[in-house]
Each structure stands twice: as structure tokens, then as C-alpha cells.
C-alpha atoms as a PDB file:
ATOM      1  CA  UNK A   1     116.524 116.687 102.698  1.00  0.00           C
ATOM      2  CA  UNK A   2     114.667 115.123 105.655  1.00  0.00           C
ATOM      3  CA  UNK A   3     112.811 111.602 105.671  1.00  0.00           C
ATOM      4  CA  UNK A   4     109.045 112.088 106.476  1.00  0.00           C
ATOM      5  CA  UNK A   5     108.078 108.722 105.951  1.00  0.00           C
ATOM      6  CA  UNK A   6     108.706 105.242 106.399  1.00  0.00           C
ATOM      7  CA  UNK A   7     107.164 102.441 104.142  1.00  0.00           C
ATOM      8  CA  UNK A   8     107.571  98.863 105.103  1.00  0.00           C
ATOM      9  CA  UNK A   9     107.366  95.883 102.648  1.00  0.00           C
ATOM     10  CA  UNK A  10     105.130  93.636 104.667  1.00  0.00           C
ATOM     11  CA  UNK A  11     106.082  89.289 103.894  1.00  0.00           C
ATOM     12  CA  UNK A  12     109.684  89.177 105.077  1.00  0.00           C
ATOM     13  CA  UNK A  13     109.816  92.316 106.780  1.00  0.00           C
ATOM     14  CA  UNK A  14     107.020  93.146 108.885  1.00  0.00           C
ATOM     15  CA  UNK A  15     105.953  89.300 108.751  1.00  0.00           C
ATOM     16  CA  UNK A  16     107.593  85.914 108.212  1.00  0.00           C
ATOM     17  CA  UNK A  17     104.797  84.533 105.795  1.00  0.00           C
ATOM     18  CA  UNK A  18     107.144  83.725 103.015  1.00  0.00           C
ATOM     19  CA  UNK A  19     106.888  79.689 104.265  1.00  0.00           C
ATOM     20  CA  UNK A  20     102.749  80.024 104.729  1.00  0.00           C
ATOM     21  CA  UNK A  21     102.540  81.660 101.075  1.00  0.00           C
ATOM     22  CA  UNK A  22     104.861  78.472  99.555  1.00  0.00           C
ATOM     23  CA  UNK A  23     102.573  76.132 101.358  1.00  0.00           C
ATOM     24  CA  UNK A  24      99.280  77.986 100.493  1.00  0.00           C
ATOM     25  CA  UNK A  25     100.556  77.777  97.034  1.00  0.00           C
ATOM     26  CA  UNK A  26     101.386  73.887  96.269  1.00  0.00           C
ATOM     27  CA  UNK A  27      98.566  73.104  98.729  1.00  0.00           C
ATOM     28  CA  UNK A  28      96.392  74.687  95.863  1.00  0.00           C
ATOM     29  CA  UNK A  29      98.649  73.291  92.956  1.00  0.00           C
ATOM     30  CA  UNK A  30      98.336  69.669  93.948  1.00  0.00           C
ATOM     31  CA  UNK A  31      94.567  69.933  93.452  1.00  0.00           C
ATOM     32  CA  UNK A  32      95.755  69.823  89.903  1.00  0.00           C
ATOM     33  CA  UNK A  33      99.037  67.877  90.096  1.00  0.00           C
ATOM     34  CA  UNK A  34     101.678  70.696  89.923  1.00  0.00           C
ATOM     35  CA  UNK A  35     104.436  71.490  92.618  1.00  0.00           C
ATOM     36  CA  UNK A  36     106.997  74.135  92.776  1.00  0.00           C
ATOM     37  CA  UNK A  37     110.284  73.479  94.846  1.00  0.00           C
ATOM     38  CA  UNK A  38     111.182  75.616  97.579  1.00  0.00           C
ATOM     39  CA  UNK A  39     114.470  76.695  95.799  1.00  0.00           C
ATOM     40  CA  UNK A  40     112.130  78.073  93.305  1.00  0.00           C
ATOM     41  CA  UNK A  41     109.880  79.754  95.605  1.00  0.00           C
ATOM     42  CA  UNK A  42     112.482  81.331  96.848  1.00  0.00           C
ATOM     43  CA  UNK A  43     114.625  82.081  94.182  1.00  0.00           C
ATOM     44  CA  UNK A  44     112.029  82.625  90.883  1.00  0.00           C
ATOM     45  CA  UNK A  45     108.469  83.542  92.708  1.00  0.00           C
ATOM     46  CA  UNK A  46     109.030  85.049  96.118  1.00  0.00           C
ATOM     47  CA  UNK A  47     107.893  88.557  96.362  1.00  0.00           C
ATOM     48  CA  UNK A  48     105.664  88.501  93.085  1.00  0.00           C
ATOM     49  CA  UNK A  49     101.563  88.593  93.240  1.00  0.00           C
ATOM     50  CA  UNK A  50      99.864  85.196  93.110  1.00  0.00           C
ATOM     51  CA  UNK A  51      98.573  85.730  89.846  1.00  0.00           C
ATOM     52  CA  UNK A  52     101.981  86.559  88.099  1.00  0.00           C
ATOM     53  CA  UNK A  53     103.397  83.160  89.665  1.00  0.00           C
ATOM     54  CA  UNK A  54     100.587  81.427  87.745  1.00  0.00           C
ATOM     55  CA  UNK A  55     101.142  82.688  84.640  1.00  0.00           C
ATOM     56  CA  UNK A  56     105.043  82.171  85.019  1.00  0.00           C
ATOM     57  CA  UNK A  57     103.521  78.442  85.611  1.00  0.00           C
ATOM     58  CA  UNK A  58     101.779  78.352  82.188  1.00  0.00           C
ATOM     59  CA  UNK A  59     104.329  79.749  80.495  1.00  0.00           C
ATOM     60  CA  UNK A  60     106.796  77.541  81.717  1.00  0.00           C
ATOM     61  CA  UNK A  61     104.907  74.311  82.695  1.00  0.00           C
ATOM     62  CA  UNK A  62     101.660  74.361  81.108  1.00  0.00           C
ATOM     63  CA  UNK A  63      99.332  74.862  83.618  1.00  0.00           C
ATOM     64  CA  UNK A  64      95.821  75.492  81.980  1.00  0.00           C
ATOM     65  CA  UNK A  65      95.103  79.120  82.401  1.00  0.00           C
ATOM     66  CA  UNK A  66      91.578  78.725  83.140  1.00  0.00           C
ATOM     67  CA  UNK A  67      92.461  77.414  86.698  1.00  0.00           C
ATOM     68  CA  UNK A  68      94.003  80.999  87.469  1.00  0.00           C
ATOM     69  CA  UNK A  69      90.784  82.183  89.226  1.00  0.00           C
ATOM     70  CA  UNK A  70      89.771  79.302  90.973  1.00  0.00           C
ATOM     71  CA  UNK A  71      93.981  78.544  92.387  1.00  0.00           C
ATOM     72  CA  UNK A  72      94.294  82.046  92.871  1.00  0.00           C
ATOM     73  CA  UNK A  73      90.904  82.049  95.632  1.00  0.00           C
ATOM     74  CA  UNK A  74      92.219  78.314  96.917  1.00  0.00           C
ATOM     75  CA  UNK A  75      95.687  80.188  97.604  1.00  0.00           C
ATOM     76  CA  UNK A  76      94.301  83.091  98.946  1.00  0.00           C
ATOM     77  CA  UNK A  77      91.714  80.939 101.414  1.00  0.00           C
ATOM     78  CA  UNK A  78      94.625  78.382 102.598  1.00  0.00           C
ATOM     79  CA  UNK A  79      97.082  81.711 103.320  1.00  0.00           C
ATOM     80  CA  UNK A  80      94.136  83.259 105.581  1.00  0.00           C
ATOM     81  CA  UNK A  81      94.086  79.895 107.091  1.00  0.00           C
ATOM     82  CA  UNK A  82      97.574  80.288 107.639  1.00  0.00           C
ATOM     83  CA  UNK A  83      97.654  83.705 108.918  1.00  0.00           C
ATOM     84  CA  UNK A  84      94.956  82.571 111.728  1.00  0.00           C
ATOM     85  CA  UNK A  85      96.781  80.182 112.818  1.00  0.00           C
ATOM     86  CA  UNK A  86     100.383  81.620 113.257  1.00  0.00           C
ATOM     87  CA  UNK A  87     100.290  85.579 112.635  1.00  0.00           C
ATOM     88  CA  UNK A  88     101.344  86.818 116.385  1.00  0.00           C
ATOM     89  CA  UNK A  89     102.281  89.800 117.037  1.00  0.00           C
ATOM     90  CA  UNK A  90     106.689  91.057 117.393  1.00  0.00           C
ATOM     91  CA  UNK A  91     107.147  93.112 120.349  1.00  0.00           C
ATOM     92  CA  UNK A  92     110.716  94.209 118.411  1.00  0.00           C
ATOM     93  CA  UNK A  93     107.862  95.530 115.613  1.00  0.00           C
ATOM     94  CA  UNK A  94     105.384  96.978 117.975  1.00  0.00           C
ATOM     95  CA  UNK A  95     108.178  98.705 119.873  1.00  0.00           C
ATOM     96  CA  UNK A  96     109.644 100.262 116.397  1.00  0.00           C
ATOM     97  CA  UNK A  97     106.839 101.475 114.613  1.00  0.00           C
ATOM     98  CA  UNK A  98     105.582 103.156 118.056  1.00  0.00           C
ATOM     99  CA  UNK A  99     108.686 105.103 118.769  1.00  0.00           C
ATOM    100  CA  UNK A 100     108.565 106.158 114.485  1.00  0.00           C
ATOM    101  CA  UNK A 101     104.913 106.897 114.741  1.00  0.00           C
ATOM    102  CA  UNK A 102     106.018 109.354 118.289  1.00  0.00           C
ATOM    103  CA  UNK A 103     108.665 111.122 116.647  1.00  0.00           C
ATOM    104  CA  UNK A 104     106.000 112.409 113.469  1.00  0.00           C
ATOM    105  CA  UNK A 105     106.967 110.019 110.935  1.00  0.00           C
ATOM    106  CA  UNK A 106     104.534 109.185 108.813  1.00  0.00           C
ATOM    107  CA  UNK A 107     104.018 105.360 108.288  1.00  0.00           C
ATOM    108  CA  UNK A 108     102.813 103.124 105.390  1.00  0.00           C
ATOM    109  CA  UNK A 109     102.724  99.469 104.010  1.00  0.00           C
ATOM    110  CA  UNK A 110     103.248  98.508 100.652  1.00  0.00           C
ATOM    111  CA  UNK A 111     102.967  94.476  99.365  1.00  0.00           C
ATOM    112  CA  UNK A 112     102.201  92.834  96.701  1.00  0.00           C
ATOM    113  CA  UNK A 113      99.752  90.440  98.424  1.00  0.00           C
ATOM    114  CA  UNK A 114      96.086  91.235  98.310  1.00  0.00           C
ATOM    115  CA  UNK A 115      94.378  93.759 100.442  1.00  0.00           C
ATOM    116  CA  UNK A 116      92.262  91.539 102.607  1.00  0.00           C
ATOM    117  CA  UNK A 117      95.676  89.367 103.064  1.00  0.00           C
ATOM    118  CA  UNK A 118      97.214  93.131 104.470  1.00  0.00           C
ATOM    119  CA  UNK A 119      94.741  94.244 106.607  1.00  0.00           C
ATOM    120  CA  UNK A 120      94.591  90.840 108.033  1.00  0.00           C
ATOM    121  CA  UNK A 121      98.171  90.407 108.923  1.00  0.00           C
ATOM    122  CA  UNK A 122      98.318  93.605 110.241  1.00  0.00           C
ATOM    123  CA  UNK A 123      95.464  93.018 112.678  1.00  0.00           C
ATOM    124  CA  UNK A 124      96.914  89.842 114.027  1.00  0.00           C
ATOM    125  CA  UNK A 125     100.246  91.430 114.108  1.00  0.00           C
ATOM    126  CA  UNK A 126      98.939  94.472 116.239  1.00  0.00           C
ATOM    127  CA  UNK A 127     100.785  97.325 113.281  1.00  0.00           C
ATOM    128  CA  UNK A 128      97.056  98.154 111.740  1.00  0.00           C
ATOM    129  CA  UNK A 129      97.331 101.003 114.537  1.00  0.00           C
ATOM    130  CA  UNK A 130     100.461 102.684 113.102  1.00  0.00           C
ATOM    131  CA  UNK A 131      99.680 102.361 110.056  1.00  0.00           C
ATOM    132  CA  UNK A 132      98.785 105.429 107.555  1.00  0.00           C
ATOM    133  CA  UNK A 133      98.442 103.612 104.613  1.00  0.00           C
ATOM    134  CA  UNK A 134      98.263 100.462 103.123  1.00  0.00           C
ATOM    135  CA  UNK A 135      98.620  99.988  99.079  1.00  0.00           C
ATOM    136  CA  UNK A 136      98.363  95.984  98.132  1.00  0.00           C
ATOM    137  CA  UNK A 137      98.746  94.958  94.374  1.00  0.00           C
ATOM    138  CA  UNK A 138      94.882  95.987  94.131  1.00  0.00           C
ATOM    139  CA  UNK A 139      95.412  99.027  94.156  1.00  0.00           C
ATOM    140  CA  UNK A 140      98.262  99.722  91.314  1.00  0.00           C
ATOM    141  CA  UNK A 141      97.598  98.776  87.675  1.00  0.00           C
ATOM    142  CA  UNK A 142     101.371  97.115  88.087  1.00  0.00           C
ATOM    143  CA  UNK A 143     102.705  95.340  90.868  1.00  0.00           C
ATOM    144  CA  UNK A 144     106.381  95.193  92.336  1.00  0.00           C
ATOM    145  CA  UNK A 145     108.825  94.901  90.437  1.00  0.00           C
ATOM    146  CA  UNK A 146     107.507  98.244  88.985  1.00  0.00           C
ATOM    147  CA  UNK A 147     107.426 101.219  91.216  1.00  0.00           C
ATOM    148  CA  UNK A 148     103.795 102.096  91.296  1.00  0.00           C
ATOM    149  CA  UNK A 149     102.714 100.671  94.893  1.00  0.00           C
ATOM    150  CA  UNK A 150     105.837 103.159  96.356  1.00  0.00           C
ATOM    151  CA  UNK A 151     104.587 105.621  94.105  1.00  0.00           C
ATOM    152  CA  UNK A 152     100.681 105.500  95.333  1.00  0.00           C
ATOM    153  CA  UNK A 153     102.143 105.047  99.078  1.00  0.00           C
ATOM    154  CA  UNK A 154     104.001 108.154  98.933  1.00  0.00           C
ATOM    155  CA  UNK A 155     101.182 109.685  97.047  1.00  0.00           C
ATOM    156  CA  UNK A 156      98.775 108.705  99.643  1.00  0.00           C
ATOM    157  CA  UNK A 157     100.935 109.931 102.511  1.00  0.00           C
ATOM    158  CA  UNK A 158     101.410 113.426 100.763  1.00  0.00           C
ATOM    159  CA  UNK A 159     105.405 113.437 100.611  1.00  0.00           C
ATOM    160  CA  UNK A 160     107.889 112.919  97.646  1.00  0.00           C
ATOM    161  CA  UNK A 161     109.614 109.688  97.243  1.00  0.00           C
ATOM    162  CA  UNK A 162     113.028 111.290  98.082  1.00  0.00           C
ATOM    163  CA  UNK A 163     111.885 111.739 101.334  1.00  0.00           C
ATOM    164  CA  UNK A 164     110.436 108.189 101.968  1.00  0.00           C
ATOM    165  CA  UNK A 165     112.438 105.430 103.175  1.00  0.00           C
ATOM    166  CA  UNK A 166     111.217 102.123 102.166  1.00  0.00           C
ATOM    167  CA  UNK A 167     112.333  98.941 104.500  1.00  0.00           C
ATOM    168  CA  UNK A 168     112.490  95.760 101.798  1.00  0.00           C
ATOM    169  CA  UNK A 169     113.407  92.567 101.762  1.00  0.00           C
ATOM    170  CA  UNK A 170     113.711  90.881  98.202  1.00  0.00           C
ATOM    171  CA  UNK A 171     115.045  92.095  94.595  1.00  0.00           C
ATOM    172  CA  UNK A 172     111.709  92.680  93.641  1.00  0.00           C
ATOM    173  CA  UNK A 173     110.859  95.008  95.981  1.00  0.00           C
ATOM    174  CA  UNK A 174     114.330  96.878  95.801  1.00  0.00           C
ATOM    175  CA  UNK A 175     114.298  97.523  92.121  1.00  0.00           C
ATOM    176  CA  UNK A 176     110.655  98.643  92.971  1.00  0.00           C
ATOM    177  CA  UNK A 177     111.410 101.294  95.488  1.00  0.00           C
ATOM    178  CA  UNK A 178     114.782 102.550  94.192  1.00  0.00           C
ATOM    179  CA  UNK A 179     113.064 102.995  90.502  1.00  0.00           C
ATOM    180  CA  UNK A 180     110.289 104.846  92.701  1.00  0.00           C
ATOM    181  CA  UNK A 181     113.247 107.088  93.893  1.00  0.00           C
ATOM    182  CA  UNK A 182     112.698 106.174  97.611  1.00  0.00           C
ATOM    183  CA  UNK A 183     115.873 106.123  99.887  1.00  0.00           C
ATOM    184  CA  UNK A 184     116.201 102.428 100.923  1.00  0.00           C
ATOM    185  CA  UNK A 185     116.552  99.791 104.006  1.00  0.00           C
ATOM    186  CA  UNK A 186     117.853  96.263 102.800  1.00  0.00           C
ATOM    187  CA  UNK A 187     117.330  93.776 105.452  1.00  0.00           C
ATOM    188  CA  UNK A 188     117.286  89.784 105.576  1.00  0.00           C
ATOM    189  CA  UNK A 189     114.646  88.762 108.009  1.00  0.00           C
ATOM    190  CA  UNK A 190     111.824  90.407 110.113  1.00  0.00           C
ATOM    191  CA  UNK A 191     114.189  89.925 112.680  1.00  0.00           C
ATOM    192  CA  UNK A 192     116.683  92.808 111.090  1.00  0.00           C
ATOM    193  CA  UNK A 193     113.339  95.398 111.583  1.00  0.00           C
ATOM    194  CA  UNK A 194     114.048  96.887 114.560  1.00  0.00           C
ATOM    195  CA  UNK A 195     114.129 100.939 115.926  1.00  0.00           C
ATOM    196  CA  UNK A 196     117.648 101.489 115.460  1.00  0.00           C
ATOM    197  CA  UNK A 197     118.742 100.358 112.150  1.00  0.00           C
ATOM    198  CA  UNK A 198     115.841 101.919 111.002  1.00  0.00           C
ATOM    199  CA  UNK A 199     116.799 105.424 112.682  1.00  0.00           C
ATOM    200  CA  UNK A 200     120.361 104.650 111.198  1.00  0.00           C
ATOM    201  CA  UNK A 201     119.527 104.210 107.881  1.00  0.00           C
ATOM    202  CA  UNK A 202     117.050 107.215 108.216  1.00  0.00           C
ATOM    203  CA  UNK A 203     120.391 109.297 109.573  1.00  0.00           C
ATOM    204  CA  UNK A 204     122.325 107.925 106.779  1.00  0.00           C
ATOM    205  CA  UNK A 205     120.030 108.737 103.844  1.00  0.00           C
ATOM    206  CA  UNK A 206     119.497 112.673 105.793  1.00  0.00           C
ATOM    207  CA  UNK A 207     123.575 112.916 105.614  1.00  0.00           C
ATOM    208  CA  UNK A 208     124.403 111.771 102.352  1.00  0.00           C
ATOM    209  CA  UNK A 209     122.166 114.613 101.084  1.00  0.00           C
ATOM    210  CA  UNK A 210     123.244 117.536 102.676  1.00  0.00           C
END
């Protein structure tokens, strides 16, 4: 078995946004009085759409669902204002999806943001270039936790899961890409994305199934 492509998770792997979407957030929730803590950003919302997080706020807090729409654009608007402001570009990125995209790996993203959010990072980030694919939560009837935005992305980049290793970040996005059947990269930070742990893991996953 031989990996033939790589798929990156994008906030908290590819970029540090989860702080500008738990700002973007409550800046939109305090229009209508409602806060979530950061321990619960973290530990209850992070890696799940927008709209999923407001529905987890009805359900648990009462927020009227009629707002969704208009918190869901006012989220999406203050993250762009966000990404303008502080998306910059990681040389340690730049330098690792280069030397994958040289050596005929095939490369994709795959987030549960929104695709104008994805395209956007990526340009500021300077990655759009190496990128085959992108598949945001717009595209897949069901975003991460299920597997369907691995699924599409290997789909899309014309190999089988089993030879696709995703790079994640969260539980969310684990349970999505092992249910996909995708060999897996755990890391803690966009700091832990870098050429040769990547390589490793791709050596590692090539091993164990020979």
C-alpha cells in the first residue's frame, strides 16, 4: 500500500484561527446577549460548522432559532475581518507542502468552515498553490464528525481513502477521517505541521501495511 495523497484539516493545522473563530463568534452573540466561554469553545464547539454550534445554543440555551441566518453571516463577516487582518503566511507550511507537492503527492484541504472562509485563508496563507482540492462543509450533505468531506476529498483527488493520509487536529476531525478509512496524522498545533513528521507518519502508515 502506498500513500498518494495528503489531506490537511485547515483551523489548527494549516492555520491558527481557532482564537479568530471564538471571537467572531461571541462578537456576533452579544448582538443578542449570549456568550460562550472559551473552555467551551474549546472543549464542546471547536471543530464543528457555525451553524451546528447554533443549534447546540438553542438546544441548550435558548437562543431563538430565527437568528441562525443573520449570526451565522455576522460570524462569517467578523472571521473574514479576522483573517485580513492576521492570516500570514508559515514558511514551515510553505516549505512542507512544496517538497509533498515535488515528490507527486497529491494534496487536498478538507474543513468544516465555509468555502469562501477556505479559499480565503489559503490565499493569505500562500497554500492555494499546492492545493488540489478543497471540500468545505458546503460541499457534503454532513459535516465532520461524519466522514463525508474525507470521502469527497479523496473522491475528488481520484485515490482510495486507504491511501490518503489526513493531518488533523481535533476529535472531530479524527473520528471523521478514521471512519473515512484514511491513515492518520494527530498533531497539536500548526506548529507540529512540518515536512518530516509528515514524511514519518507517511513511512509509518506504508510499513505497517506491508
Amino acid at each position: 500500500m502506498t500513500i498518494e495523497a495528503v489531506v490537511f484539516d485547515m483551523d489548527g493545522v494549516l492555520i491558527d484561527a481557532k482564537d479568530w473563530h471564538y471571537d467572531a463568534l461571541n462578537r456576533a452573540l452579544e448582538l443578542f446577549g449570549f456568550t460562550i466561554s472559551r473552555a467551551d469553545h474549546l472543549s464542546t464547539f471547536d471543530g464543528l460548522p457555525t451553524r451546528r454550534k447554533l443549534e447546540m445554543l438553542t438546544q441548550e440555551r435558548g437562543l431563538p432559532r430565527a437568528l441562525h441566518g443573520f449570526l451565522n453571516d455576522m460570524k462569517q463577516q467578523y472571521t473574514t475581518d479576522q483573517v485580513h487582518l492576521k492570516c500570514r503566511p508559515l514558511f514551515v507550511h510553505e516549505f512542507a507542502l512544496s517538497n509533498l507537492k515535488a515528490r507527486g503527492y497529491k494534496l487536498g484541504l478538507g474543513s468544516n468552515s465555509v468555502r469562501s472562509s477556505c479559499e480565503l485563508m489559503m490565499q493569505k496563507s500562500a497554500l492555494m498553490p499546492y492545493l488540489d482540492v478543497i471540500v468545505s462543509n458546503e460541499d457534503v450533505a454532513r459535516a465532520k464528525p461524519a466522514p463525508d468531506i474525507y470521502l469527497k476529498a479523496c473522491d475528488a483527488l481520484g485515490v482510495s481513502p486507504a491511501n490518503c493520509l489526513v493531518v488533523e487536529d481535533n476529535p472531530n476531525g479524527i473520528k471523521a477521517a478514521e471512519d473515512a478509512g484514511c491513515k492518520l496524522l494527530v498533531v497539536n498545533s500548526v506548529h507540529d505541521v512540518q515536512l518530516d513528521r509528515i514524511l514519518g507518519a507517511i513511512a509509518r502508515a506504508e510499513e505497517v501495511a506491508i
